[in-house]
Protein backbone atom coordinates (compact mmCIF):
# COMPACT_ATOMS: atom_id res chain seq x y z
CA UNK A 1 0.00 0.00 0.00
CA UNK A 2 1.05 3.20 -0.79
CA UNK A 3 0.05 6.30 1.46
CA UNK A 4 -0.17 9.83 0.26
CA UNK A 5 -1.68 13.30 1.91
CA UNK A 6 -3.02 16.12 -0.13
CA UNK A 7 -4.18 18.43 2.18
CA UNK A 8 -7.43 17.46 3.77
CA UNK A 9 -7.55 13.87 2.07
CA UNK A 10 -5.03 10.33 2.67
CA UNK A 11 -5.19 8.82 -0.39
CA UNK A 12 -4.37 4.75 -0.12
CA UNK A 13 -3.45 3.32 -3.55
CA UNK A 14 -3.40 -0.60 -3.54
CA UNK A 15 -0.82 -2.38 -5.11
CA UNK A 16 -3.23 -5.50 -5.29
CA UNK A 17 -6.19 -4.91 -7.43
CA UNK A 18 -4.66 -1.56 -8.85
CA UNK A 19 -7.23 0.63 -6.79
CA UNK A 20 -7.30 3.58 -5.00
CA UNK A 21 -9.22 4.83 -1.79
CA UNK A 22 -9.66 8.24 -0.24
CA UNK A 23 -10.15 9.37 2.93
CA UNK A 24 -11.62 12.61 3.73
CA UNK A 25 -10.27 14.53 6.72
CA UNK A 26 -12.31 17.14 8.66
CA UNK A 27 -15.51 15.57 7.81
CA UNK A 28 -18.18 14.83 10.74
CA UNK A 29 -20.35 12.81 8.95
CA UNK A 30 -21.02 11.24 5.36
CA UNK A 31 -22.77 12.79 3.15
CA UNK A 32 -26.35 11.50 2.74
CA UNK A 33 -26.46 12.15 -0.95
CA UNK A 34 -23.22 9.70 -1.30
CA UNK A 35 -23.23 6.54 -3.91
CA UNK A 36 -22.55 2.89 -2.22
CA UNK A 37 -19.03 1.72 -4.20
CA UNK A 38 -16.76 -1.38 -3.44
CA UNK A 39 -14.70 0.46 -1.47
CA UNK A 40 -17.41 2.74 0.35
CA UNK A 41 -17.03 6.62 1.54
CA UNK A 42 -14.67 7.03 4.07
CA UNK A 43 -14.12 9.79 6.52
CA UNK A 44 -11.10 10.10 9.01
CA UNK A 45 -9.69 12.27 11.90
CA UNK A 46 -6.62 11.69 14.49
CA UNK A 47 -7.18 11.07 17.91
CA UNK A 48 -3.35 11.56 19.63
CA UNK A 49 -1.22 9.86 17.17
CA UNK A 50 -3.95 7.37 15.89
CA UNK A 51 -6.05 7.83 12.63
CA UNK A 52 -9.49 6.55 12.59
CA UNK A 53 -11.13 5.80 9.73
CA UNK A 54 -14.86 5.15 9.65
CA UNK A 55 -16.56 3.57 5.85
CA UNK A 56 -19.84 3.13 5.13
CA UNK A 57 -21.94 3.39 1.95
CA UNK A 58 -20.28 0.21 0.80
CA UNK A 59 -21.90 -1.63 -2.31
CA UNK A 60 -23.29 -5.26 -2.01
CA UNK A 61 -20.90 -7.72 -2.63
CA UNK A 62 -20.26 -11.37 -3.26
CA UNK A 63 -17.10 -12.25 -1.31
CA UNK A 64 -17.35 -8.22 -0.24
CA UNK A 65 -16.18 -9.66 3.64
CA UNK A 66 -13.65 -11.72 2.58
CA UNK A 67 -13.00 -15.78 2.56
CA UNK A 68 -16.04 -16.14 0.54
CA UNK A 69 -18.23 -14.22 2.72
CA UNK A 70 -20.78 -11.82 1.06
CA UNK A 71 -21.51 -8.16 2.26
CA UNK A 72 -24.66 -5.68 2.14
CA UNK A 73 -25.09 -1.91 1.77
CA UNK A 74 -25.14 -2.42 5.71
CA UNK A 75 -21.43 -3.24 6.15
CA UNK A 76 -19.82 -0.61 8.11
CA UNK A 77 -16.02 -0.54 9.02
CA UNK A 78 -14.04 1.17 11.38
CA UNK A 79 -9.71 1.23 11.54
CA UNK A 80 -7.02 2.42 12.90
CA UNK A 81 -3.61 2.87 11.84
CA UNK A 82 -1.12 3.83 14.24
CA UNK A 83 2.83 4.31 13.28
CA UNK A 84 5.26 2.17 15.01
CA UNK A 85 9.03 0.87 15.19
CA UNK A 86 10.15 4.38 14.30
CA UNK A 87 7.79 4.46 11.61
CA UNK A 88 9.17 1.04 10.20
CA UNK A 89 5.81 0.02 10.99
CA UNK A 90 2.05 0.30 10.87
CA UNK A 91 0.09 -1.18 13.18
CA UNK A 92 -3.27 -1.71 11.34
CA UNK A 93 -6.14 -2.84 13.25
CA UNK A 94 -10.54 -2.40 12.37
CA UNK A 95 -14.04 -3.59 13.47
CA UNK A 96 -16.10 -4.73 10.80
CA UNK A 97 -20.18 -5.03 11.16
CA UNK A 98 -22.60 -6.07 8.82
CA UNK A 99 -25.98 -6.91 10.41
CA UNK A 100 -27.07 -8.79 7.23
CA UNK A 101 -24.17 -11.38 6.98
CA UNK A 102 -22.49 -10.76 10.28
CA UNK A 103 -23.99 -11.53 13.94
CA UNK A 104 -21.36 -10.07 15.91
CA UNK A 105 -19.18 -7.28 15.32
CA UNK A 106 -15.60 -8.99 13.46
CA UNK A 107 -12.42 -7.73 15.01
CA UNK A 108 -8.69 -8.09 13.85
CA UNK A 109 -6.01 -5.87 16.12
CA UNK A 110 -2.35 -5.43 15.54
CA UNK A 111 -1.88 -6.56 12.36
CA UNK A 112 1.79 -5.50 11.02
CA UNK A 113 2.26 -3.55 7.94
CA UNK A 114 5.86 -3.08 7.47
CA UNK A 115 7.94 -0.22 5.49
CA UNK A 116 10.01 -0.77 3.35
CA UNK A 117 12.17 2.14 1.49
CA UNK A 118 13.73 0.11 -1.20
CA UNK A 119 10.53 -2.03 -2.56
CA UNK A 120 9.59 -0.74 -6.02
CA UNK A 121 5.47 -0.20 -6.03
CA UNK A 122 4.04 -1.51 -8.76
CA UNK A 123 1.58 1.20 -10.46
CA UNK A 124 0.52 -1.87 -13.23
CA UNK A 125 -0.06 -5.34 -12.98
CA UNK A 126 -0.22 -7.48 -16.34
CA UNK A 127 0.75 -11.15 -16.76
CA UNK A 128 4.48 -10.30 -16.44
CA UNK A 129 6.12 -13.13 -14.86
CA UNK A 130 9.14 -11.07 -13.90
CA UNK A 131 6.83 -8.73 -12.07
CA UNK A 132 5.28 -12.09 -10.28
CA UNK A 133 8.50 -13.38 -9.38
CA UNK A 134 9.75 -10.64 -6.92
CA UNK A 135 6.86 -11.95 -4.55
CA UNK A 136 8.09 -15.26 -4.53
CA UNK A 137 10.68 -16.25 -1.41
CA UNK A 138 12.71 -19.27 -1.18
């Protein structure tokens, strides 16, 4: 994942799937009038050294919670993102809900995202093998 600011928006562009997200700062609420996408409308803000991110107006979608679970225009998700390791690190960690597919409220916490200054993002995937390869480890 690559992470960018411009101003009052984080912009996440995804390596995997060749997609990217924004997050609007300084924003209270969504706004009603907003169109459900795959990725949803998501606001953010920083409480101490943590950013929150809250998503809703997500699209239906099969497989839309992962490991072949679907999701409604119900699914809401919350993260948080803190810095660690002397900003090696990002500690990544969200509550999903989705009343129609869900019965409890799915949490994952501290889940590692390392940095790493020397890894060449990918802006475009095709069927390059070479491209493939530098995922592969021994």
């Amino acid at each position: 994942h690559k992470f960018t600011r411009d101003g009052d928006t984080i912009n996440i562009r995804y390596e995997i799937n060749d997609v990217d997200r924004t997050i609007h700062l300084g924003m209270n609420e969504h706004p009603s009038d907003t169109q459900p996408s795959h990725l949803g409308h998501s606001i953010g803000w920083f409480e101490g050294e943590t950013l929150v991110v809250d998503t809703a107006y997500f699209a239906p979608a099969k497989w839309g919670n992962g490991g072949g679970l679907s999701s409604s225009d119900q699914k809401h998700l919350v993260e948080r993102f803190n810095l660690a390791d002397g900003g090696r690190a990002l500690e990544y960690e969200y509550d999903l809900t989705d009343p129609v597919y869900l019965t409890e409220t799915l949490t994952m916490s501290s889940v590692p995202l390392s940095y790493n200054p020397n890894y060449a993002f990918q802006d475009e995937y095709g069927c390059d093998p070479e491209a493939s390869r530098r995922h592969l480890t021994d």
